[in-house]
N, C-alpha and C. Protein backbone atom coordinates (compact mmCIF):
# COMPACT_ATOMS: atom_id res chain seq x y z
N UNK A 1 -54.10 68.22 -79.93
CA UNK A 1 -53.09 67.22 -80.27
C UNK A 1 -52.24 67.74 -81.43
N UNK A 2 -51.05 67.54 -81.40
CA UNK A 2 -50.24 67.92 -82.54
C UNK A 2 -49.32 66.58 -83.27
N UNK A 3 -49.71 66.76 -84.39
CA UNK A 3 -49.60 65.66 -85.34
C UNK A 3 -48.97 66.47 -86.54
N UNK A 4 -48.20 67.16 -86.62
CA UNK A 4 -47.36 67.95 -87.49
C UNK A 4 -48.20 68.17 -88.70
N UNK A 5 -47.36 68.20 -89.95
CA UNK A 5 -47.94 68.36 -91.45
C UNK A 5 -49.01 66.63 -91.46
N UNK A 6 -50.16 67.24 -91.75
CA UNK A 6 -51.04 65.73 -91.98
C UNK A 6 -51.49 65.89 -93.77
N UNK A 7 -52.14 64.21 -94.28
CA UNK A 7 -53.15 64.53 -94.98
C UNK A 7 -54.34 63.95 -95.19
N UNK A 8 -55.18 64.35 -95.42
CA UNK A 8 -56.62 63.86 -95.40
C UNK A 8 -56.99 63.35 -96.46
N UNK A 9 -57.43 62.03 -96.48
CA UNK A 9 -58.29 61.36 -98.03
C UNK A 9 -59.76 61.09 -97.62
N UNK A 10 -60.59 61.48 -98.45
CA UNK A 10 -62.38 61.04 -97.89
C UNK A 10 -63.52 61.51 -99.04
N UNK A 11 -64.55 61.41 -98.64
CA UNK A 11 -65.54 61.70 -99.21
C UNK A 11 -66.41 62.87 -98.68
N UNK A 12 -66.80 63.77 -99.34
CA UNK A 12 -68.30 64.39 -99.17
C UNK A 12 -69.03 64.04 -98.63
N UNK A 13 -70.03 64.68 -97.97
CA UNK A 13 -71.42 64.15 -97.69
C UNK A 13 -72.37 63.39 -99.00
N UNK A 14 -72.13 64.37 -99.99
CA UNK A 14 -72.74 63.80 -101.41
C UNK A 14 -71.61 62.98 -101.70
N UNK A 15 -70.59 62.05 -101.54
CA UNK A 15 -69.72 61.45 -102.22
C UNK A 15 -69.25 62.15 -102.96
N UNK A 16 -68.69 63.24 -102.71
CA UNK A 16 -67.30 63.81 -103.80
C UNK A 16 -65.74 63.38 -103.19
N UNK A 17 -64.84 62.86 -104.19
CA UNK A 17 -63.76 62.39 -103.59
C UNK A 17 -62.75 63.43 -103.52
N UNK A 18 -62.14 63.69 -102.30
CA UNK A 18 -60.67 64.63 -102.31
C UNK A 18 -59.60 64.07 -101.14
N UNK A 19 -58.71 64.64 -101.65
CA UNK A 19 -57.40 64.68 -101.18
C UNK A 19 -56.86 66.21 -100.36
N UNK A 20 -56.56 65.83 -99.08
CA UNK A 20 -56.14 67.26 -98.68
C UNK A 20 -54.74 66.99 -97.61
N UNK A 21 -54.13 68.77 -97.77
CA UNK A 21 -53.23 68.48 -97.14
C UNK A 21 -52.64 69.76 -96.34
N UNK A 22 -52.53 69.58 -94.88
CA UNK A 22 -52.54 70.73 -94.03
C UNK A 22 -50.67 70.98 -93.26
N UNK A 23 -50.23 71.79 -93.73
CA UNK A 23 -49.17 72.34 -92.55
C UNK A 23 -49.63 72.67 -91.25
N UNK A 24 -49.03 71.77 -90.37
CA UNK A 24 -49.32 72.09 -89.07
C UNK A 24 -47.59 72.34 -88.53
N UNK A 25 -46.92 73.57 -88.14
CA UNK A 25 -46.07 73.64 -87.64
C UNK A 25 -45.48 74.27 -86.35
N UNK A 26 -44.46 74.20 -85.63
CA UNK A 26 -44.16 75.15 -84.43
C UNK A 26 -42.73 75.62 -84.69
N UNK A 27 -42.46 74.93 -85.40
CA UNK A 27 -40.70 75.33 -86.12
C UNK A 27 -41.00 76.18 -87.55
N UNK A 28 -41.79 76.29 -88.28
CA UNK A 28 -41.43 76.94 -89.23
C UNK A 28 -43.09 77.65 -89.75
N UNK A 29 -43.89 78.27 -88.95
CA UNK A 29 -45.33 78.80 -89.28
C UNK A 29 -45.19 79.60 -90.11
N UNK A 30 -43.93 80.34 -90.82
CA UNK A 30 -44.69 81.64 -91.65
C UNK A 30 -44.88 81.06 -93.33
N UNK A 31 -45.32 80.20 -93.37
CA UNK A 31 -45.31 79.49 -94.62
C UNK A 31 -46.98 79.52 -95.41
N UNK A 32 -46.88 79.34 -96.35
CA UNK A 32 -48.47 79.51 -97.30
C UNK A 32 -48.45 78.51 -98.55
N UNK A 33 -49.95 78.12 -98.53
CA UNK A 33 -49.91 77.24 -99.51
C UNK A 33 -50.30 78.17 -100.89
N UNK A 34 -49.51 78.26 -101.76
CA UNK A 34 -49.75 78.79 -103.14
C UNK A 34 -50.45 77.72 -104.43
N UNK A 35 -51.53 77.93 -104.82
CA UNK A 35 -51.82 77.43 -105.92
C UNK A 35 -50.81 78.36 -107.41
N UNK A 36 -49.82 77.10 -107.91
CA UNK A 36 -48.85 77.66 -109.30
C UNK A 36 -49.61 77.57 -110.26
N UNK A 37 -50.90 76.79 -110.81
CA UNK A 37 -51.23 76.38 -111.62
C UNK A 37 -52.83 75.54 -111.54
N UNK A 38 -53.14 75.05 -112.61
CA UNK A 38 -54.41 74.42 -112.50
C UNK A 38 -53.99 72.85 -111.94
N UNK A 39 -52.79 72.40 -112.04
CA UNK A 39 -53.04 70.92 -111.69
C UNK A 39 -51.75 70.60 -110.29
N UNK A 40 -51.30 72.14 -109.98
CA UNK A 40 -49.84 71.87 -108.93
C UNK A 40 -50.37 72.92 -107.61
N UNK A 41 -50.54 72.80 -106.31
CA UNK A 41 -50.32 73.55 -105.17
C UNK A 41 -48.97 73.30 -104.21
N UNK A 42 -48.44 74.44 -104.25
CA UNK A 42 -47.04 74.42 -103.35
C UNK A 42 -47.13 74.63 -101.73
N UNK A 43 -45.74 74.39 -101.12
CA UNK A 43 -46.11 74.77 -99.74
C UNK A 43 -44.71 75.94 -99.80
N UNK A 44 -44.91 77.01 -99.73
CA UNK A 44 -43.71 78.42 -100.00
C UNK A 44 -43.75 79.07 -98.05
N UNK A 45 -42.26 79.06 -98.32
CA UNK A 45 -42.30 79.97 -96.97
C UNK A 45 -42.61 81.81 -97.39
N UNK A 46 -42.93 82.98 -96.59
CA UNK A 46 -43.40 83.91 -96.89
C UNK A 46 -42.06 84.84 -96.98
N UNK A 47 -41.04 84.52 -96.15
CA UNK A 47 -39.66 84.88 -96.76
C UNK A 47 -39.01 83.86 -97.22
N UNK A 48 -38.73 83.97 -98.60
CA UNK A 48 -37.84 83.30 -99.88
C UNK A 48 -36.20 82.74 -98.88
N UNK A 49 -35.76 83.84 -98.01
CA UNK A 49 -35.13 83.10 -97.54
C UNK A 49 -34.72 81.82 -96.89
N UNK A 50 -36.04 81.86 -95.97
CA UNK A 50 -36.22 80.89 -95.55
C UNK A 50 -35.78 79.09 -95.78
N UNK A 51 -35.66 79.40 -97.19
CA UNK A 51 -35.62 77.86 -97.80
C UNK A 51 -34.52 77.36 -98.04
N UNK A 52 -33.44 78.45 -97.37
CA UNK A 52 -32.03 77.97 -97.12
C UNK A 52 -31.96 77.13 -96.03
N UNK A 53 -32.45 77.40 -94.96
CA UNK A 53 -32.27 77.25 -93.71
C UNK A 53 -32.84 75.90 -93.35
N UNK A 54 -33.70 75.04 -93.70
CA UNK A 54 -34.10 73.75 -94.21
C UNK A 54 -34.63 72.95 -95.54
N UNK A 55 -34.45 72.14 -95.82
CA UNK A 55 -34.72 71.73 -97.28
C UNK A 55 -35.86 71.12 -97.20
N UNK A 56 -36.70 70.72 -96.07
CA UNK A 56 -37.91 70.05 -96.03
C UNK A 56 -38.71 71.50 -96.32
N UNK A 57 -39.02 72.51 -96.53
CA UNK A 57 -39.81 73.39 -96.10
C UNK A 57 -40.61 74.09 -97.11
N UNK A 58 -40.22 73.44 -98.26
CA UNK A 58 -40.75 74.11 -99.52
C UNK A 58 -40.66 72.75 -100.47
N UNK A 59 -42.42 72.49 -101.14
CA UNK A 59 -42.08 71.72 -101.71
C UNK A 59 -43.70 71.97 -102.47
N UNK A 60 -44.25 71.13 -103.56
CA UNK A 60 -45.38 70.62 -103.96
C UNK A 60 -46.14 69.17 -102.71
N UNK A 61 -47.06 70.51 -102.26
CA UNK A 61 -47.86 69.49 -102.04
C UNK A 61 -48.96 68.61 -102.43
N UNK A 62 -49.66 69.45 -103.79
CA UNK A 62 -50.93 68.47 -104.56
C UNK A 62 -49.82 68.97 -106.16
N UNK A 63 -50.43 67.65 -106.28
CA UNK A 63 -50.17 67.47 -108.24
C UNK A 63 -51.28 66.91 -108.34
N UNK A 64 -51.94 67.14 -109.80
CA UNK A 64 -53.06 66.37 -110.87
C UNK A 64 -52.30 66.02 -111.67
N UNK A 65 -52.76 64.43 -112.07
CA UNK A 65 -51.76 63.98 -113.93
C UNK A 65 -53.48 63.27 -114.21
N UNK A 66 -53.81 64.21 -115.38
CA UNK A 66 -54.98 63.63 -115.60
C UNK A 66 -56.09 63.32 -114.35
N UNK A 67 -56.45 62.39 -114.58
CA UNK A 67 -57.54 62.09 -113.16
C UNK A 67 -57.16 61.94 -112.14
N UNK A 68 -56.26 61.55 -111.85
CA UNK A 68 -55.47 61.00 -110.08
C UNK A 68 -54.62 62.34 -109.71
N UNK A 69 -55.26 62.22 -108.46
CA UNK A 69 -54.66 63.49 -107.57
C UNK A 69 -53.62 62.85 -106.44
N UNK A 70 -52.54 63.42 -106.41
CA UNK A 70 -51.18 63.04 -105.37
C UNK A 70 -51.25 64.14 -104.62
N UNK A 71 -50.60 63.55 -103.16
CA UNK A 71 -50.91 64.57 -102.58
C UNK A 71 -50.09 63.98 -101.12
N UNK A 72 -49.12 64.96 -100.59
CA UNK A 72 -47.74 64.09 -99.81
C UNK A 72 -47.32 65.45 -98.97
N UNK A 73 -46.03 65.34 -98.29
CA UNK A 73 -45.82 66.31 -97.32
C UNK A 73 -44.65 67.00 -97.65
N UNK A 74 -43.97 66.23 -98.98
CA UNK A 74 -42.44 66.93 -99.25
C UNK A 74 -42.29 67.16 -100.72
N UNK A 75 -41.26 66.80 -101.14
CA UNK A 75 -41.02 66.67 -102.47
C UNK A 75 -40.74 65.71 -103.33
N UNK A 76 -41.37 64.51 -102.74
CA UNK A 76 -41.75 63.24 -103.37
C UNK A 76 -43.13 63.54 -103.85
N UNK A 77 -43.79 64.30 -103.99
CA UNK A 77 -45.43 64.40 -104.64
C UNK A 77 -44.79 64.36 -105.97
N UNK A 78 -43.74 65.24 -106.74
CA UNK A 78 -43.67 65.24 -108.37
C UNK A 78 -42.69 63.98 -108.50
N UNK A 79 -42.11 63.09 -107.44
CA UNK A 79 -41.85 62.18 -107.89
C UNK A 79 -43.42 61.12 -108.40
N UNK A 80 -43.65 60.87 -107.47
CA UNK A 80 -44.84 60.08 -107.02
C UNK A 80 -45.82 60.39 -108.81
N UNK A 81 -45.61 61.60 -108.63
CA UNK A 81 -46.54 62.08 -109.90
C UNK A 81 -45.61 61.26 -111.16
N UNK A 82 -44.71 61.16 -111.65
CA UNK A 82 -43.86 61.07 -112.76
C UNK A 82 -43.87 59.94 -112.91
N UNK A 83 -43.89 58.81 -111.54
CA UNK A 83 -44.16 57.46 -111.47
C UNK A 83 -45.74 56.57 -111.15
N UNK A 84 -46.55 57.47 -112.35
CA UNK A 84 -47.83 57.13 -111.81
C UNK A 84 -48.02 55.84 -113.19
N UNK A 85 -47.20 55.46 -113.76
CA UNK A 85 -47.39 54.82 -115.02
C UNK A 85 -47.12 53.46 -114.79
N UNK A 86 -46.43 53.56 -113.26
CA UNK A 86 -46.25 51.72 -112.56
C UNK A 86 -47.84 51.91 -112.38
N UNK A 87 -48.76 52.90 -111.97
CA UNK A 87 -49.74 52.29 -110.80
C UNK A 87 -49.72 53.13 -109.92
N UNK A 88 -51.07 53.41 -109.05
CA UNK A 88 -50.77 54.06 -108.37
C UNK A 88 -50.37 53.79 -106.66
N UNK A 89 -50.71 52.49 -106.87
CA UNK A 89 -50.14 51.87 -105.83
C UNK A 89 -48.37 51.53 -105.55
N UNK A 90 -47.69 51.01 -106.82
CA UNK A 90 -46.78 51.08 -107.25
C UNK A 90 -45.85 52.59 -107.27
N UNK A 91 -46.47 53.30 -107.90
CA UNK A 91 -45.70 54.67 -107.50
C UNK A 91 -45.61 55.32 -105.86
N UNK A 92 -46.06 54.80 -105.65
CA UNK A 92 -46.62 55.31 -104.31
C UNK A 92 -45.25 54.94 -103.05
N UNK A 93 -45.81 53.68 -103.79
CA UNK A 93 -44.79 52.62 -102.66
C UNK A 93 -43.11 52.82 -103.04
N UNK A 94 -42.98 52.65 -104.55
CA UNK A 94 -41.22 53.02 -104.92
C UNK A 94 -40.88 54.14 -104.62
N UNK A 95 -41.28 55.20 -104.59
CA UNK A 95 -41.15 56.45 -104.19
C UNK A 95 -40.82 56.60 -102.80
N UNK A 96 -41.78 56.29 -101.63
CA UNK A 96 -41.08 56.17 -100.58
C UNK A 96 -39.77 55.26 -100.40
N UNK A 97 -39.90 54.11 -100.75
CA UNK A 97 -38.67 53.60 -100.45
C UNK A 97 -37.55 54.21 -100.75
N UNK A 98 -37.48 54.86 -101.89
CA UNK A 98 -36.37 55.51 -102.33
C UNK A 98 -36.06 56.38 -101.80
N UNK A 99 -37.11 57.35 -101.27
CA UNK A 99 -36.41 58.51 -101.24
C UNK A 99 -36.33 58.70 -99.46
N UNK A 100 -37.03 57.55 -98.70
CA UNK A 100 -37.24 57.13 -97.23
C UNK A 100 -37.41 58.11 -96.32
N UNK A 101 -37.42 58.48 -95.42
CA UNK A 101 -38.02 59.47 -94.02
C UNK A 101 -36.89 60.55 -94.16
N UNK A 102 -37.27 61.80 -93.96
CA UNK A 102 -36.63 62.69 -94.18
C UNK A 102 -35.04 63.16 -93.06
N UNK A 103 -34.30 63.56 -93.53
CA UNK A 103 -33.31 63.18 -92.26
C UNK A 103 -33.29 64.71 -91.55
N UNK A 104 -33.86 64.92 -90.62
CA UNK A 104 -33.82 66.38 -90.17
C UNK A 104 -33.77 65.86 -88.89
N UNK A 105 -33.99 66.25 -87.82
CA UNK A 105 -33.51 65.98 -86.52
C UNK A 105 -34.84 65.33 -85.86
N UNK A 106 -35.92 65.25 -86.47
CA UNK A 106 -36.84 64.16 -85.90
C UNK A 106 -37.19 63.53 -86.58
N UNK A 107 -36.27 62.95 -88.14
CA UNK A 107 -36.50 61.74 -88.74
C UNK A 107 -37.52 61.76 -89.26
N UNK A 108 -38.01 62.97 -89.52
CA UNK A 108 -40.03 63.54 -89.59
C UNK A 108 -40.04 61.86 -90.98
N UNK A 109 -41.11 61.38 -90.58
CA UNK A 109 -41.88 60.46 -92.11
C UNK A 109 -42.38 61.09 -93.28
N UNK A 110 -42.21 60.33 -94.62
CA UNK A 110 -42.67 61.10 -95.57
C UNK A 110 -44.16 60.65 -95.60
N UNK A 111 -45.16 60.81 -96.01
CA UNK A 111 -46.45 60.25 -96.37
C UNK A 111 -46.84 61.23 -97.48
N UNK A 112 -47.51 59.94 -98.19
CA UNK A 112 -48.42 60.26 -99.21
C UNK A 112 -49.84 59.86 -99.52
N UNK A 113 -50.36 60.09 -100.84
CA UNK A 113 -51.48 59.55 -101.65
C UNK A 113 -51.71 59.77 -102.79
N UNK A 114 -52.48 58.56 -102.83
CA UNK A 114 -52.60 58.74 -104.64
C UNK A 114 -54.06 58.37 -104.73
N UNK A 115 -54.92 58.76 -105.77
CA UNK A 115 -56.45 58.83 -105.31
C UNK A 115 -56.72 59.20 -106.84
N UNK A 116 -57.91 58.54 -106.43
CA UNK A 116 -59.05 58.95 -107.94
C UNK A 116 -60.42 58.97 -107.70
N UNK A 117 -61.65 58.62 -108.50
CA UNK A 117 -62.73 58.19 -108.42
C UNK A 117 -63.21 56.89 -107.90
N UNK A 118 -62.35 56.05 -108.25
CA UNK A 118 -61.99 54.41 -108.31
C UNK A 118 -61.54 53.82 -106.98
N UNK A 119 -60.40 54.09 -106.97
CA UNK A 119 -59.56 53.96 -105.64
C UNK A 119 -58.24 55.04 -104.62
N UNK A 120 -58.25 54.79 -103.60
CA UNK A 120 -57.47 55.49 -102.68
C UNK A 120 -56.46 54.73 -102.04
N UNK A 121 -54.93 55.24 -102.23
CA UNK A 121 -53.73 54.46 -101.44
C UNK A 121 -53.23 55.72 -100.70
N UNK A 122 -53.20 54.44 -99.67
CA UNK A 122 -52.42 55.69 -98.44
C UNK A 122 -51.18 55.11 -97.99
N UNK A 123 -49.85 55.90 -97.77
CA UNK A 123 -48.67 55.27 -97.40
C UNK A 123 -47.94 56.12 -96.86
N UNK A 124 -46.92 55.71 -95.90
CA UNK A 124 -45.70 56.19 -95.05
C UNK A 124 -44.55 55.58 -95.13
N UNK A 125 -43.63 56.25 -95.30
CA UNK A 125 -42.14 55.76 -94.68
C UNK A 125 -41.48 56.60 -93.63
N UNK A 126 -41.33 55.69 -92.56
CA UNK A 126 -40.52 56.36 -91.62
C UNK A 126 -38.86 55.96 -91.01
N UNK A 127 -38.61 56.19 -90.08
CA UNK A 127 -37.49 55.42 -89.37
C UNK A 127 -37.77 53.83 -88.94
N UNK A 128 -38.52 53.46 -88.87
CA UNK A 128 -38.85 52.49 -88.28
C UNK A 128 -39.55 51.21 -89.05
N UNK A 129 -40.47 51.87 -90.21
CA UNK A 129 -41.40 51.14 -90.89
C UNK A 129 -41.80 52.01 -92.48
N UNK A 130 -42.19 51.11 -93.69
CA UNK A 130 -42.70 51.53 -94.44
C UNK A 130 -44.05 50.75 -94.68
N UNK A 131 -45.07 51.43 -95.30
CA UNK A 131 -46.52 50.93 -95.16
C UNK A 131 -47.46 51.79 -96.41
N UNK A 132 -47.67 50.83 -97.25
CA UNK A 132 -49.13 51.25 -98.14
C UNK A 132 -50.33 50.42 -98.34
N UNK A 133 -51.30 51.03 -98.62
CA UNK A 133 -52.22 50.71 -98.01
C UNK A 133 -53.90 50.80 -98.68
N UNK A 134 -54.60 50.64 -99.66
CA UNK A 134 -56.05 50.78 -100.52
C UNK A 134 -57.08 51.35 -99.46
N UNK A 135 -57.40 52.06 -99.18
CA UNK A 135 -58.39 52.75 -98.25
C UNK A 135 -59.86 52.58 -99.39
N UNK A 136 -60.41 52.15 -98.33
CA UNK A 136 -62.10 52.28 -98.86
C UNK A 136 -62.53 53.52 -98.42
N UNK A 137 -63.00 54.60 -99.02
CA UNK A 137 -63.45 55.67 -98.59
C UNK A 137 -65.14 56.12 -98.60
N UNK A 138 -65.29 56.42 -97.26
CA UNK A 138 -67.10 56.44 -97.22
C UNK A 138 -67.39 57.88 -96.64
N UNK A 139 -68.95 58.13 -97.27
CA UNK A 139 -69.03 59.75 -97.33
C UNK A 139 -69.10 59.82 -96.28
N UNK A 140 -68.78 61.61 -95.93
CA UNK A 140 -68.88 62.03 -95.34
C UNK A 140 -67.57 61.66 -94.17
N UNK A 141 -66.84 61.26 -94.53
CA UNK A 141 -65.89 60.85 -93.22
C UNK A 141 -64.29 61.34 -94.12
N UNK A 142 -63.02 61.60 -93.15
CA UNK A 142 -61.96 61.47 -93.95
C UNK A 142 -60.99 60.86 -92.66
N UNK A 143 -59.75 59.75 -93.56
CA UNK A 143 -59.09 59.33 -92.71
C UNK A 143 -57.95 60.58 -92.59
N UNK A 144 -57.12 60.64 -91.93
CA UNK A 144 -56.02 61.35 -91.78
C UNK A 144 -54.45 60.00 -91.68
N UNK A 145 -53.61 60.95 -91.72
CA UNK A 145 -52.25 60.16 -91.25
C UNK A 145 -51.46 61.68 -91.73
N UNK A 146 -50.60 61.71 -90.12
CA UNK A 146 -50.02 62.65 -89.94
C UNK A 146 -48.19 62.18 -89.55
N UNK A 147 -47.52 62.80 -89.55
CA UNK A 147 -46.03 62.81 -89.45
C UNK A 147 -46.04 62.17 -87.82
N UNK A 148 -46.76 63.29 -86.45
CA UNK A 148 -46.11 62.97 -85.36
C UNK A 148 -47.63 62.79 -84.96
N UNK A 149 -47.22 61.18 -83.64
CA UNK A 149 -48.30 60.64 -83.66
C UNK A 149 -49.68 60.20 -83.71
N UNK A 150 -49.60 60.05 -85.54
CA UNK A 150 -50.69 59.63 -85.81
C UNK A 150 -50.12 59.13 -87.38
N UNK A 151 -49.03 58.42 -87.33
CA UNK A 151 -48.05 58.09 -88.94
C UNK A 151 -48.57 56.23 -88.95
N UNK A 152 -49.72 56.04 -88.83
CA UNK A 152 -50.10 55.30 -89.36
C UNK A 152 -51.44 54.95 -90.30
N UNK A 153 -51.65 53.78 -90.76
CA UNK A 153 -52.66 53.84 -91.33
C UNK A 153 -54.08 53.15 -90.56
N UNK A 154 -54.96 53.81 -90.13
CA UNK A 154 -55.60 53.02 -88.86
C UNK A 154 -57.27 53.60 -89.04
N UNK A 155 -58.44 52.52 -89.51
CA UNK A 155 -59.54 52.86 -89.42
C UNK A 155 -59.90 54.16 -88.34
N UNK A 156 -58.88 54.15 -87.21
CA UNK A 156 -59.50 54.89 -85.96
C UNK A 156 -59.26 56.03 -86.21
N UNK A 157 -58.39 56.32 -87.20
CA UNK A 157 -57.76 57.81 -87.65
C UNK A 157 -58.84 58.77 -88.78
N UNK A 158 -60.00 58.72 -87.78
CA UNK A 158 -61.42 58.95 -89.10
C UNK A 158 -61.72 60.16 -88.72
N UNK A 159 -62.37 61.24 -89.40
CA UNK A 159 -62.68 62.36 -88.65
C UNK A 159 -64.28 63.08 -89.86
N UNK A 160 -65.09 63.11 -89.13
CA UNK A 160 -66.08 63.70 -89.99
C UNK A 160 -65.85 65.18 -90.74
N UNK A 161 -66.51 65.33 -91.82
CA UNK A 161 -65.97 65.86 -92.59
C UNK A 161 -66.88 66.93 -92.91
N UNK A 162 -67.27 68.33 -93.14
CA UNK A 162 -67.91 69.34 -93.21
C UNK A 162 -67.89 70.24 -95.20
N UNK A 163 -68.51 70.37 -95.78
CA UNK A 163 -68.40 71.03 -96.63
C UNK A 163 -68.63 70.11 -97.98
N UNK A 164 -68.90 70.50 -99.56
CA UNK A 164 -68.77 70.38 -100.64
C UNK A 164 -67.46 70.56 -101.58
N UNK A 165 -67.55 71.95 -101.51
CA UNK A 165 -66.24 72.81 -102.51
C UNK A 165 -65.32 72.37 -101.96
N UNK A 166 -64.14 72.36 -102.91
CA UNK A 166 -62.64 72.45 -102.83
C UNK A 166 -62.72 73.55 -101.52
N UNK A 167 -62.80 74.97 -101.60
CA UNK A 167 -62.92 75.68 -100.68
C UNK A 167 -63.17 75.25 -99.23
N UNK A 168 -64.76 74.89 -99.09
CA UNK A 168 -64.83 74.71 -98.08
C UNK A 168 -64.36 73.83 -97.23
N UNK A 169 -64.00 72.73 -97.96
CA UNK A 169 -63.26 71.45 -97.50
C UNK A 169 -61.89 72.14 -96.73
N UNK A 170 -61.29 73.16 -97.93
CA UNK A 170 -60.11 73.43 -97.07
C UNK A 170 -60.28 74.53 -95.36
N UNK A 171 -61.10 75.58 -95.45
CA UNK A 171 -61.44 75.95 -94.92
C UNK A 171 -61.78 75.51 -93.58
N UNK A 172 -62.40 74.15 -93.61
CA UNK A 172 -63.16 73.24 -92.36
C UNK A 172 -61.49 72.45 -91.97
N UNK A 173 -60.75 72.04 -92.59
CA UNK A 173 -59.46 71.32 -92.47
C UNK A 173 -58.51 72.21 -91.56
N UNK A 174 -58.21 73.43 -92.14
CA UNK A 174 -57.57 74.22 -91.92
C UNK A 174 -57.76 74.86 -90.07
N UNK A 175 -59.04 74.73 -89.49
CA UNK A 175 -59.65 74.71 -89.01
C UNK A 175 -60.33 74.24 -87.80
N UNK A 176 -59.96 72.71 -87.54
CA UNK A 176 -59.99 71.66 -87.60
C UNK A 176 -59.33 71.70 -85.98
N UNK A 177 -60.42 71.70 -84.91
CA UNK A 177 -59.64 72.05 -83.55
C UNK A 177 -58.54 71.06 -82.61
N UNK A 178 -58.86 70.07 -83.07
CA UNK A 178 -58.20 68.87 -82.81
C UNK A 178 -56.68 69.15 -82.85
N UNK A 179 -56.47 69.52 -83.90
CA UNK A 179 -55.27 69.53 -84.32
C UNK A 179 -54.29 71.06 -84.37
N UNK A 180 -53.57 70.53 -83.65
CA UNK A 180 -52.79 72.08 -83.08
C UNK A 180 -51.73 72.58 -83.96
N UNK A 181 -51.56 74.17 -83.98
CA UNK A 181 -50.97 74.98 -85.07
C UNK A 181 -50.77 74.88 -86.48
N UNK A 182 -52.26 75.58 -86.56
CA UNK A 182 -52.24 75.80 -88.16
C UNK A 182 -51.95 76.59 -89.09
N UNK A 183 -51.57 76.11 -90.12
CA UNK A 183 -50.53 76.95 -90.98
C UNK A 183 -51.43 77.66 -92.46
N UNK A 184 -51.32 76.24 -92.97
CA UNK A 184 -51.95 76.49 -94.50
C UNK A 184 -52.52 74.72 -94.87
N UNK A 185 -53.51 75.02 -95.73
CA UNK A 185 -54.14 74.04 -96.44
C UNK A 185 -54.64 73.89 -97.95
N UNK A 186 -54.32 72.84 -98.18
CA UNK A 186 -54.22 72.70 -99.91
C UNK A 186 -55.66 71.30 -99.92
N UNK A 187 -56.59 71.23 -100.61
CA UNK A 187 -57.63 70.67 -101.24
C UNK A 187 -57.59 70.30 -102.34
N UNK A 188 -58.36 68.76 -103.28
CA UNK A 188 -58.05 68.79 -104.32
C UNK A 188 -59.76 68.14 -104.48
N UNK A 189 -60.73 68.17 -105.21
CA UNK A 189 -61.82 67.74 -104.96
C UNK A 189 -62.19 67.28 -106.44
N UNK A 190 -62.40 66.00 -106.43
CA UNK A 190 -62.40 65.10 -107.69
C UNK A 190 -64.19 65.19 -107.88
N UNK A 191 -64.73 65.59 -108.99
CA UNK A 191 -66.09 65.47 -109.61
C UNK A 191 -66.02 65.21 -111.40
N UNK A 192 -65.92 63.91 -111.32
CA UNK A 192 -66.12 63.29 -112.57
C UNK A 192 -64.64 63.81 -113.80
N UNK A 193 -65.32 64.32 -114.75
CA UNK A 193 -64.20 64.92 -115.36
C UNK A 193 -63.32 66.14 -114.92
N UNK A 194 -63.89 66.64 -113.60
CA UNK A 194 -63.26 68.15 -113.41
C UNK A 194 -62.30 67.88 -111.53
N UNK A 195 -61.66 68.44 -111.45
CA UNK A 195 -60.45 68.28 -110.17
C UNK A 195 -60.27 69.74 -110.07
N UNK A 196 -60.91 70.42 -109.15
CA UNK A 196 -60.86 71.50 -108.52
C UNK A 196 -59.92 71.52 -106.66
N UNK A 197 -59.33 73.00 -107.04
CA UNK A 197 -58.11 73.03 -105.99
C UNK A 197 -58.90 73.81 -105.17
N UNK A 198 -58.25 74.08 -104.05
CA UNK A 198 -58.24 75.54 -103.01
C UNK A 198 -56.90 75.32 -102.52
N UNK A 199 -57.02 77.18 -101.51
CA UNK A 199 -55.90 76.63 -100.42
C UNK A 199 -56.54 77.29 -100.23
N UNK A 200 -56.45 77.80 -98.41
CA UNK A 200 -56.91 78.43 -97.26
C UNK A 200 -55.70 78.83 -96.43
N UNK A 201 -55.07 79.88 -96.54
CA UNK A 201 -53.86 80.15 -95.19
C UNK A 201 -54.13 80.79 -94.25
N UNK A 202 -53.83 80.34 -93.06
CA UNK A 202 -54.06 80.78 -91.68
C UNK A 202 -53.95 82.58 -91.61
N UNK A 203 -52.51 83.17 -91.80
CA UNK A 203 -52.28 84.95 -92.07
C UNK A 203 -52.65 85.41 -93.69
């Protein structure tokens, strides 16, 4: 099934909380997720050129601000991040509205999250609808919500979940047979005071 760029919110088997987020593409595969820093992972195409040629195609996909990890498909994540001081439900939600479904020739939806130890919001804006949403998250399972069909928020959108580490999490995501053409994957794995990254790229 192909469900474009998705992202994953869930738990561990031991209850560790993360946020993840996978490029799935057929229009633009030569792309990699770069970790810039300890609290930012990007999504970079592998020629620099590239990022002329569409503006969706390069962006931050995980930010950390302190404890809460964001984590989205464009370049509303450092909005989302900057507006974490409404809430993270609140940032979540103004952010899409504002900046609404991306205008490229399939209207692709933006989605995000915002997540901690505490609680998990999941949200979309598309052509059609905007939607956020408090997810209860239970181990060992992660929900998804992806761009092409699967851009909602829906208990049924659950998928068991394999691994501990930031690493392996991305690794098993990346991975992940269900879901067709994989690119790159970014992880963010919340344990108490510490928020550990990965990425995993397909080449």
């Amino acid at each position: 099934m192909y469900i474009g760029r998705f992202l994953v919110v869930g738990k561990t088997r031991e209850g560790k909380v993360f946020g993840a987020y996978r490029v799935s593409s057929r229009s633009f595969p030569n792309r990699e997720a770069k970790k810039l820093n300890e609290n930012t992972i990007a999504i970079l195409p592998k020629n620099l050129n590239e990022m002329f040629k569409n503006p969706y195609i390069t962006y931050n996909c995980i930010k950390v601000v302190d404890k809460t990890v964001v984590v989205s498909n464009g370049t509303h994540t450092d909005f989302i991040a900057e507006k974490l001081h409404f809430g993270k439900r609140d940032a979540l939600t103004y952010v899409l509205a504002v900046m609404d479904y991306e205008k490229d020739e399939y209207n692709t939806p933006r989605i995000g999250a915002v997540l901690d130890e505490e609680e998990c919001y999941l949200g979309y804006v598309s052509c059609e609808d905007i939607r956020v949403k408090r997810i209860n998250l239970k181990n060992g399972k992660g929900y998804y919500l992806g761009v092409y069909n699967a851009c909602s928020i829906d208990e049924s959108q659950e998928i068991e979940i394999e691994g501990e580490t930031a690493e392996e999490i991305a690794n098993y995501i990346l991975n992940y047979k269900e879901f067709e053409y994989p690119v790159a994957c970014a992880v963010a794995v919340i344990e108490g005071e510490n928020i550990s990254l990965a990425i995993k790229n397909r080449n």
